[in-house]
PDB file of N, CA and C in Angstrom:
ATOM      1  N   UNK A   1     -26.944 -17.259  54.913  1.00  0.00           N
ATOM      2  CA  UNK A   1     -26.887 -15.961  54.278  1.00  0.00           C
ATOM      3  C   UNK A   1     -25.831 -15.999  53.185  1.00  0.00           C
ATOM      4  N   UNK A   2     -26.250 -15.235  52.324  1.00  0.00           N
ATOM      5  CA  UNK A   2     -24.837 -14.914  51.155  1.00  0.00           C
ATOM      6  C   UNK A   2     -24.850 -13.446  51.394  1.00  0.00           C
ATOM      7  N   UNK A   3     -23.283 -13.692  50.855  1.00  0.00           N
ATOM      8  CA  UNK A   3     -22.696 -12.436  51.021  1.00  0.00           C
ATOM      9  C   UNK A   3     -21.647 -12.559  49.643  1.00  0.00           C
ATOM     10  N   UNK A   4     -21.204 -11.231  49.381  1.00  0.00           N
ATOM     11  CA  UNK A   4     -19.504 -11.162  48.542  1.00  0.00           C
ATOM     12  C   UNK A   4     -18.422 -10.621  49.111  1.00  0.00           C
ATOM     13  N   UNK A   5     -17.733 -11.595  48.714  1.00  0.00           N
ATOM     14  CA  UNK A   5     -16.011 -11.529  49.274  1.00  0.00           C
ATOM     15  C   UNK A   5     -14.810 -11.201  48.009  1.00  0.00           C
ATOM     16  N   UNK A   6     -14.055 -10.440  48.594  1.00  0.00           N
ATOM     17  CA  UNK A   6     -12.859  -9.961  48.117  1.00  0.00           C
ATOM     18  C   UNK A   6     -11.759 -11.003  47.894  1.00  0.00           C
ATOM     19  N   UNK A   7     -11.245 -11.776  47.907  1.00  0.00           N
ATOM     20  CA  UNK A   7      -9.918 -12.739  48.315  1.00  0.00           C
ATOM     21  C   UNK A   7      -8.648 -12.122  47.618  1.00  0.00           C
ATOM     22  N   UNK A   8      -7.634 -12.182  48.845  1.00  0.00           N
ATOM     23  CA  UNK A   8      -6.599 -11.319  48.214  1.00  0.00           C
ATOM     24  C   UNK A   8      -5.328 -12.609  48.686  1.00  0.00           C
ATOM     25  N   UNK A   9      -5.287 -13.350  47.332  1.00  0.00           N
ATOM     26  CA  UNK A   9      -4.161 -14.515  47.550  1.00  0.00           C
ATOM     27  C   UNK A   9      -3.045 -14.628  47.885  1.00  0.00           C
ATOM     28  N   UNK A  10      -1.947 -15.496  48.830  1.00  0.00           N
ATOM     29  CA  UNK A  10      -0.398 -15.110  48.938  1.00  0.00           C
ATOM     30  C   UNK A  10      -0.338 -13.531  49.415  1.00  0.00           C
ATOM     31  N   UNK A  11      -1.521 -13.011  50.864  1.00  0.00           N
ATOM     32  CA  UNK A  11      -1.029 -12.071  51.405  1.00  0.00           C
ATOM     33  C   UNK A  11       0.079 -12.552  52.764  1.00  0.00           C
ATOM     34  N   UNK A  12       0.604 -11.945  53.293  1.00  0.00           N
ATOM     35  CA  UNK A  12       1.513 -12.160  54.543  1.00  0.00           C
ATOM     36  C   UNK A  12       0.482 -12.998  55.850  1.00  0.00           C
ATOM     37  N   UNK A  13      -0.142 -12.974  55.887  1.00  0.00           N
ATOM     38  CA  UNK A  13      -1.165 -13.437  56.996  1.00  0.00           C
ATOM     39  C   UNK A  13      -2.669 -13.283  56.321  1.00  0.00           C
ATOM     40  N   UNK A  14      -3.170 -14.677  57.326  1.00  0.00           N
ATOM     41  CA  UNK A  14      -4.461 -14.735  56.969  1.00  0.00           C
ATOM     42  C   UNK A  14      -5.293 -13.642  58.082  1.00  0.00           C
ATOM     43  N   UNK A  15      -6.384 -12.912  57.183  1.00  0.00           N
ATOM     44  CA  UNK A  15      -7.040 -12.423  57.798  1.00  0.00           C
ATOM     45  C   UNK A  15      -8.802 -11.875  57.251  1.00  0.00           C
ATOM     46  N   UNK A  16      -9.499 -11.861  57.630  1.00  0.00           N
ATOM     47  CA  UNK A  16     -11.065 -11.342  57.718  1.00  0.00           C
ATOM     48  C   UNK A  16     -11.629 -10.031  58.058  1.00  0.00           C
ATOM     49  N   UNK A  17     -12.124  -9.394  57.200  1.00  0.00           N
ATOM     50  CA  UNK A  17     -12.537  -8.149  57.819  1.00  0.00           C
ATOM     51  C   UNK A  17     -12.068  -7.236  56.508  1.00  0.00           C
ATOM     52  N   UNK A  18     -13.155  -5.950  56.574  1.00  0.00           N
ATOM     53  CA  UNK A  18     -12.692  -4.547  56.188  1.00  0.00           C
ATOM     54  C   UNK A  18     -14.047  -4.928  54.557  1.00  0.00           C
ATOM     55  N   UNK A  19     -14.343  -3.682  54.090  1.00  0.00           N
ATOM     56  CA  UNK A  19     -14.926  -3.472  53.162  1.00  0.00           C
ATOM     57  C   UNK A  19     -13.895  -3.632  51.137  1.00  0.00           C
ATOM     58  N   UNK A  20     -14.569  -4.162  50.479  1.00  0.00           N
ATOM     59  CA  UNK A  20     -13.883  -4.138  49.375  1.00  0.00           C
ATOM     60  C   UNK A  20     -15.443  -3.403  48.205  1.00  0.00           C
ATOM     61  N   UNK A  21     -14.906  -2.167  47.468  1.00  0.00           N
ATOM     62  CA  UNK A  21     -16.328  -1.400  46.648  1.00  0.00           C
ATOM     63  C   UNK A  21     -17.127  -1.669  47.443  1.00  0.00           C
ATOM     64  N   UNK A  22     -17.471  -1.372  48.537  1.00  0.00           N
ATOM     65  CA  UNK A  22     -19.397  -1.416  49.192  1.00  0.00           C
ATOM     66  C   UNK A  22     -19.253  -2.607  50.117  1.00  0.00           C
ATOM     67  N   UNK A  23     -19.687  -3.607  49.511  1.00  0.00           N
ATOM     68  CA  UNK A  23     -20.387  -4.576  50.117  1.00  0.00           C
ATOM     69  C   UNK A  23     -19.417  -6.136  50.453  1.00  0.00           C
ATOM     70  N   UNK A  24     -18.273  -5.676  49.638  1.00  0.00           N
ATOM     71  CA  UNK A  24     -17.902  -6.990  49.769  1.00  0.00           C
ATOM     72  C   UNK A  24     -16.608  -7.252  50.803  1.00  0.00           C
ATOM     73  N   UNK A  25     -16.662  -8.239  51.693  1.00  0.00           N
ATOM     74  CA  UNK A  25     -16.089  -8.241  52.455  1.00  0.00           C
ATOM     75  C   UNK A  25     -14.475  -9.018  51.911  1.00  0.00           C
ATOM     76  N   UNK A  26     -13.839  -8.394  52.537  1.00  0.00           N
ATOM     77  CA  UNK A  26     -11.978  -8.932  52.457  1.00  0.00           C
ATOM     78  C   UNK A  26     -11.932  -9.956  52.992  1.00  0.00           C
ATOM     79  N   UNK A  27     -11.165 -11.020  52.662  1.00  0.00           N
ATOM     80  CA  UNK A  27     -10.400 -12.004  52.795  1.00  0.00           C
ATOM     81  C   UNK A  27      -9.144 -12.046  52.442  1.00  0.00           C
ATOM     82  N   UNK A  28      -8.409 -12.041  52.902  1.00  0.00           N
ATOM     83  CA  UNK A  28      -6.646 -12.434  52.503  1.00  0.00           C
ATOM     84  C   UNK A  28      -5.876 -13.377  53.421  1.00  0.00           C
ATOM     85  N   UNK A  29      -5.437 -14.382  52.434  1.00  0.00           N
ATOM     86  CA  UNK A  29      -4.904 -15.600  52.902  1.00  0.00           C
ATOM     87  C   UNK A  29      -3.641 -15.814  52.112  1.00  0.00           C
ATOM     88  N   UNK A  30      -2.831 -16.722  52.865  1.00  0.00           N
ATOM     89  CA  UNK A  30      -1.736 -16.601  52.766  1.00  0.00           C
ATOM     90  C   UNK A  30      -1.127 -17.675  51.837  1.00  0.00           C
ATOM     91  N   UNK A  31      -2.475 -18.386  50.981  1.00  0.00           N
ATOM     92  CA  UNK A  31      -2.415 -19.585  50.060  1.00  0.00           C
ATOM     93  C   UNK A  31      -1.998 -18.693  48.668  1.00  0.00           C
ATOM     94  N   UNK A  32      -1.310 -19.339  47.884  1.00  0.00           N
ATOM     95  CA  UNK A  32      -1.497 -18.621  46.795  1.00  0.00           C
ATOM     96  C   UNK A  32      -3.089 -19.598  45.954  1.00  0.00           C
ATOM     97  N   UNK A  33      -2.999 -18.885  44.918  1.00  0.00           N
ATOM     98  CA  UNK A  33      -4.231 -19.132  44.025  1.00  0.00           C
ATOM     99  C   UNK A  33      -3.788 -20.025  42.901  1.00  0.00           C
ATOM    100  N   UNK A  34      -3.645 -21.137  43.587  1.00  0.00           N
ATOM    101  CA  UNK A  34      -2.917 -22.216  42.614  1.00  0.00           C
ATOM    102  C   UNK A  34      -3.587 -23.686  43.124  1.00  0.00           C
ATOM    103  N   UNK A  35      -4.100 -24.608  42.180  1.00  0.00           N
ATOM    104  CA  UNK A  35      -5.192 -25.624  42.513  1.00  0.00           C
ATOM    105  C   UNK A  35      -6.256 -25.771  43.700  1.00  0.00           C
ATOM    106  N   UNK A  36      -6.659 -24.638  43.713  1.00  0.00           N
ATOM    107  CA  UNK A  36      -7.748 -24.143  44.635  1.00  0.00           C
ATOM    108  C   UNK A  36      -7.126 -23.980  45.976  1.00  0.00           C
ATOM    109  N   UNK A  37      -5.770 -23.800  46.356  1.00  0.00           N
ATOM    110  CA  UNK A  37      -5.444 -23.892  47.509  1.00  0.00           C
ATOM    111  C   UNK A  37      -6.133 -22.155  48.287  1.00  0.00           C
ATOM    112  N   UNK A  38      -6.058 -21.611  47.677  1.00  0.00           N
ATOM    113  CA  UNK A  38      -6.721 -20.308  48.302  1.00  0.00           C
ATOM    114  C   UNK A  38      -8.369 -20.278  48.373  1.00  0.00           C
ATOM    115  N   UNK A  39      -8.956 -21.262  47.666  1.00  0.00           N
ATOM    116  CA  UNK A  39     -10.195 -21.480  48.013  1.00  0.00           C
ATOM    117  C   UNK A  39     -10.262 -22.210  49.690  1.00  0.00           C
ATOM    118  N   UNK A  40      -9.845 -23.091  49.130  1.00  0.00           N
ATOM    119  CA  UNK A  40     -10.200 -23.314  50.515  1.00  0.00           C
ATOM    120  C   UNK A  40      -9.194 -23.018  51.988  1.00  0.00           C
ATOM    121  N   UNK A  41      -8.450 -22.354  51.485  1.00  0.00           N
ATOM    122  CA  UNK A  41      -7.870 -21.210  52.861  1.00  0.00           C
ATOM    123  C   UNK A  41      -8.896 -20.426  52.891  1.00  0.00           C
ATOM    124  N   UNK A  42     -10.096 -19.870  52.240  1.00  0.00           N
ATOM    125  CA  UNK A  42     -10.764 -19.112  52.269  1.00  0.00           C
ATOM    126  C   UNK A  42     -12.042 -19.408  53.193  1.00  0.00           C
ATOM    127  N   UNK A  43     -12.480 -20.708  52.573  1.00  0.00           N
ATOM    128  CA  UNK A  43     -13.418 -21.377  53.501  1.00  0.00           C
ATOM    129  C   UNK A  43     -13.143 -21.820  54.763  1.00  0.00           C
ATOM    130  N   UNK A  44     -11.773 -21.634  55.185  1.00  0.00           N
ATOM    131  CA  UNK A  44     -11.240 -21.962  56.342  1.00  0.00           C
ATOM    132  C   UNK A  44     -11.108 -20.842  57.345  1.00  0.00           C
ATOM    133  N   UNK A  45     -10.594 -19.532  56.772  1.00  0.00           N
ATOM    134  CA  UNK A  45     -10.546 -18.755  57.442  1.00  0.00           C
ATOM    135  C   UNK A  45     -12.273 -18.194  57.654  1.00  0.00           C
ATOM    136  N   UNK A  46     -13.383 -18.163  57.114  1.00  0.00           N
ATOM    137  CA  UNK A  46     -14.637 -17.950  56.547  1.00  0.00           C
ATOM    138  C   UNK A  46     -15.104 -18.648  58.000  1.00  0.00           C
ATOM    139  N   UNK A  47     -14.755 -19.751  58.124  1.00  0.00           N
ATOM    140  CA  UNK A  47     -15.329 -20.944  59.065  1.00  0.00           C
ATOM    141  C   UNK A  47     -14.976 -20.154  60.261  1.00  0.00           C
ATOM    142  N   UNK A  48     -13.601 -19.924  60.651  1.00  0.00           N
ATOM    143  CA  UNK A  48     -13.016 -19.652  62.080  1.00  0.00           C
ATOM    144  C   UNK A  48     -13.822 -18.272  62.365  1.00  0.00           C
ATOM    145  N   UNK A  49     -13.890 -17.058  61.720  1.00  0.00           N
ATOM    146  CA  UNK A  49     -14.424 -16.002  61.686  1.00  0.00           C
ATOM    147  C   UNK A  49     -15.919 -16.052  62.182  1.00  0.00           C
ATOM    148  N   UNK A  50     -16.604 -17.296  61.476  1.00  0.00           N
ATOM    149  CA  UNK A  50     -17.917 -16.910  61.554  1.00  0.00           C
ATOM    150  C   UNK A  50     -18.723 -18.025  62.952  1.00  0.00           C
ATOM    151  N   UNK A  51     -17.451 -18.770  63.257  1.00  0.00           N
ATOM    152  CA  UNK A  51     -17.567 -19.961  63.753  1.00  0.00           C
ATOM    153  C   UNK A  51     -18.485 -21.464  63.289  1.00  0.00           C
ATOM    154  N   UNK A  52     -17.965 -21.839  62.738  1.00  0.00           N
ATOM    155  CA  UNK A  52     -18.945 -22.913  62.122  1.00  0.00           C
ATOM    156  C   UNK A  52     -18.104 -23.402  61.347  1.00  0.00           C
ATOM    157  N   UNK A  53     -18.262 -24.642  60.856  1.00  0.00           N
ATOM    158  CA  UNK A  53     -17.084 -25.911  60.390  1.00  0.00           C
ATOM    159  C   UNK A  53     -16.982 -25.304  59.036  1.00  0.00           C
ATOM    160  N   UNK A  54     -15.873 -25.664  58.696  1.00  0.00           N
ATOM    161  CA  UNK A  54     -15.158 -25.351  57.310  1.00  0.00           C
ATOM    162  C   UNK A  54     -16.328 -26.185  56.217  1.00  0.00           C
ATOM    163  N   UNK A  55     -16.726 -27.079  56.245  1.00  0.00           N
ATOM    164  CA  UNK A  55     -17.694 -27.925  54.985  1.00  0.00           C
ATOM    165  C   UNK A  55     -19.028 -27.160  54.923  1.00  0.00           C
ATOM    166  N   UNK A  56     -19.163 -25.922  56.342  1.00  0.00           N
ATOM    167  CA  UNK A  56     -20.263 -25.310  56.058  1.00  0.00           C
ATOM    168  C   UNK A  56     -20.499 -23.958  55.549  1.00  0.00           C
ATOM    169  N   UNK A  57     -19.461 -23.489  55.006  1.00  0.00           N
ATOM    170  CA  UNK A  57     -18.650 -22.431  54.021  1.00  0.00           C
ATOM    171  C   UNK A  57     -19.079 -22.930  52.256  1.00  0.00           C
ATOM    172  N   UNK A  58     -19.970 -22.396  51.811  1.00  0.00           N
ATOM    173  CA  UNK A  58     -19.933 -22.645  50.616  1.00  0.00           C
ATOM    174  C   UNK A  58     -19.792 -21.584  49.518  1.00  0.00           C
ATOM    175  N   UNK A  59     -18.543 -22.525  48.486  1.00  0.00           N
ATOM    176  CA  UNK A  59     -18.442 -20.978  47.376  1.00  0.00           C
ATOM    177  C   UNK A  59     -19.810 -21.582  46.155  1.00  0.00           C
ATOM    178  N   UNK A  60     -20.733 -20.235  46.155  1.00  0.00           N
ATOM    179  CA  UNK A  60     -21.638 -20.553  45.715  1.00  0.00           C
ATOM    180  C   UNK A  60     -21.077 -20.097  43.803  1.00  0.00           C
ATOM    181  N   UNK A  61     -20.434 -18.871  43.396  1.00  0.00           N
ATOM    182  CA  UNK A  61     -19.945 -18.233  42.704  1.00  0.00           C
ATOM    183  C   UNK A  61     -18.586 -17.720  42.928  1.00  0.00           C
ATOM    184  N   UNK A  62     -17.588 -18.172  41.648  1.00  0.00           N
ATOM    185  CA  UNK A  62     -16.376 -17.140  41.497  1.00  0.00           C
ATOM    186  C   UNK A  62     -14.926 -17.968  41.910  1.00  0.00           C
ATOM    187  N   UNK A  63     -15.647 -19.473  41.856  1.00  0.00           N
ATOM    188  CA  UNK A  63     -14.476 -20.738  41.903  1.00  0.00           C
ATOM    189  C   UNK A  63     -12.911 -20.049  41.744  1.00  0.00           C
ATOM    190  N   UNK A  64     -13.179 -19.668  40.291  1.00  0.00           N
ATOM    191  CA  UNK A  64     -11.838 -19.298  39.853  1.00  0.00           C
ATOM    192  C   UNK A  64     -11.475 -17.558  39.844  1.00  0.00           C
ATOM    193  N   UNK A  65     -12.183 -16.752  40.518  1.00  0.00           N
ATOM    194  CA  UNK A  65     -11.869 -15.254  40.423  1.00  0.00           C
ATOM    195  C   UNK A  65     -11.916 -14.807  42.106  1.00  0.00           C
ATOM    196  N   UNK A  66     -11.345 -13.514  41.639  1.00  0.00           N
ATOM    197  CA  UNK A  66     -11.298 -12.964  43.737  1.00  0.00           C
ATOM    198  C   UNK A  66     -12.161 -12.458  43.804  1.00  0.00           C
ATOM    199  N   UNK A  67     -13.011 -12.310  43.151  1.00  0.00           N
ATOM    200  CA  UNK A  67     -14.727 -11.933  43.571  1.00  0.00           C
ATOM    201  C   UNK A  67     -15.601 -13.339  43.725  1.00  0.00           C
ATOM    202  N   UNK A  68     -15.750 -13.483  44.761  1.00  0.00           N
ATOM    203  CA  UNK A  68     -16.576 -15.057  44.897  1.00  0.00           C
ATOM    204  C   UNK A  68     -18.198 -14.510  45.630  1.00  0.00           C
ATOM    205  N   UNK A  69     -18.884 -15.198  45.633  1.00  0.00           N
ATOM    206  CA  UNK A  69     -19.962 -15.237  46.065  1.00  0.00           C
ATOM    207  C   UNK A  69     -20.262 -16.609  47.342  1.00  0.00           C
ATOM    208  N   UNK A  70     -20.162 -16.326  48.810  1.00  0.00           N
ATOM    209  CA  UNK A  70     -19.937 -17.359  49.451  1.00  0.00           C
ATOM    210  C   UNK A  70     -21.421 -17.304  50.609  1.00  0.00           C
ATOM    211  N   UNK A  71     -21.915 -18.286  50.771  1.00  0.00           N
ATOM    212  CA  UNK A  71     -22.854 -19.040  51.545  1.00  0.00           C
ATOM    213  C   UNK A  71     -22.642 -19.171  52.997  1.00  0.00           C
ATOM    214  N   UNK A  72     -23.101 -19.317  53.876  1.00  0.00           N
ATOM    215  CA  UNK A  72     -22.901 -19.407  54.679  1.00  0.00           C
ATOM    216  C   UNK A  72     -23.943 -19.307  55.958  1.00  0.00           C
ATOM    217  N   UNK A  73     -23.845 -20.261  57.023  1.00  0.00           N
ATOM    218  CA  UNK A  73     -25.429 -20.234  57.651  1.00  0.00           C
ATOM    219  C   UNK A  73     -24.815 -19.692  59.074  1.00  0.00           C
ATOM    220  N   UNK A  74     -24.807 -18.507  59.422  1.00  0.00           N
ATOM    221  CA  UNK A  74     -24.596 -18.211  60.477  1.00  0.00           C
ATOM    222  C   UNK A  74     -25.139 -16.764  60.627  1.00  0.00           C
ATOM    223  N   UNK A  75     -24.525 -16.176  61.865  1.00  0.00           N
ATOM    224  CA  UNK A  75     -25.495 -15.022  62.330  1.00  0.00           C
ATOM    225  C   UNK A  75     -24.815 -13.363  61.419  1.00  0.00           C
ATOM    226  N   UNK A  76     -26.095 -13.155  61.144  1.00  0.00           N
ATOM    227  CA  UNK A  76     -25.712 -11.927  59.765  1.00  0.00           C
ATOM    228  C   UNK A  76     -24.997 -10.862  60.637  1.00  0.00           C
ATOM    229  N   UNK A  77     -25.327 -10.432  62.117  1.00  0.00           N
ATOM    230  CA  UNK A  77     -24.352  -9.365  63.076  1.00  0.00           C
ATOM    231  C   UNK A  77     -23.318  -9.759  62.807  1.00  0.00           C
ATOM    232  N   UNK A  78     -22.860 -10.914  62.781  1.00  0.00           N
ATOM    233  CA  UNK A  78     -21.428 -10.990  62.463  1.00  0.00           C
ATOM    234  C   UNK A  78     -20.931 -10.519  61.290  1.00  0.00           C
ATOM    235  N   UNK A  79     -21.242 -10.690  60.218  1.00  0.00           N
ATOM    236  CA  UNK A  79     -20.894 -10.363  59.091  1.00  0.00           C
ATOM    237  C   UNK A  79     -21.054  -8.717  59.078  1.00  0.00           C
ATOM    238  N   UNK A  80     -21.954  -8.092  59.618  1.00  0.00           N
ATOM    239  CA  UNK A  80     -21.827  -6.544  60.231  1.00  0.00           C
ATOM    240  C   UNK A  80     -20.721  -6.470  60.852  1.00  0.00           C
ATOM    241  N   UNK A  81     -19.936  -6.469  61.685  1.00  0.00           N
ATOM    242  CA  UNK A  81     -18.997  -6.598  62.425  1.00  0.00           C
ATOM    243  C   UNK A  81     -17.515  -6.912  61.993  1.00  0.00           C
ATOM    244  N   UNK A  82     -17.450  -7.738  60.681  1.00  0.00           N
ATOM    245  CA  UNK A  82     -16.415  -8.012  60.311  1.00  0.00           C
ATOM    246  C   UNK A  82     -16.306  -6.842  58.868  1.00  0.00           C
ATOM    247  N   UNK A  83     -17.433  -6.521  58.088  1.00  0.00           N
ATOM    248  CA  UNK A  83     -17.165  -5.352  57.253  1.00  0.00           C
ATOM    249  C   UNK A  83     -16.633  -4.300  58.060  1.00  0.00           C
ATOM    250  N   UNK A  84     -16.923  -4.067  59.316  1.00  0.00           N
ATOM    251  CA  UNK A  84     -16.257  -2.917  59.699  1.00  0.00           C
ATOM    252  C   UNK A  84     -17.152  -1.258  59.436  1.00  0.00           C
TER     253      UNK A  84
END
């Protein structure tokens, strides 16, 4: 499934969940946004949340912006559940 995510870089703790405009779900990690290190805190925290390995997290769109567009093959209730 794809979905859109929020990423909110160099917050105090990593965390998943809550709505950003509508549809897109929050991410905030505690990487800053400096040589992709918050990407892939993103795909990491993405992984633990949804359960499924970090390499199976894909940023499909938005490499370099906090609006990303991310991939992901797991069960869509979850992703209900974590918008909140």
């Amino acid at each position: 499934m794809r979905f859109a995510v929020r990423v909110k870089p160099g917050a105090a703790r990593t965390r998943v969940g809550g709505r950003w405009q509508g549809d897109a779900l929050i991410v905030a990690v505690s990487a800053p946004a400096v040589d992709g290190r918050a990407n892939e805190a993103v795909r990491r925290a993405l992984a633990e949340a949804f359960g499924v390995r970090a390499r199976d997290v894909v940023i499909v769109r938005g490499e370099r912006s906090r609006d990303k567009l991310v991939e992901v093959d797991a069960d869509p209730a979850r992703l209900t559940t974590l918008l909140g």
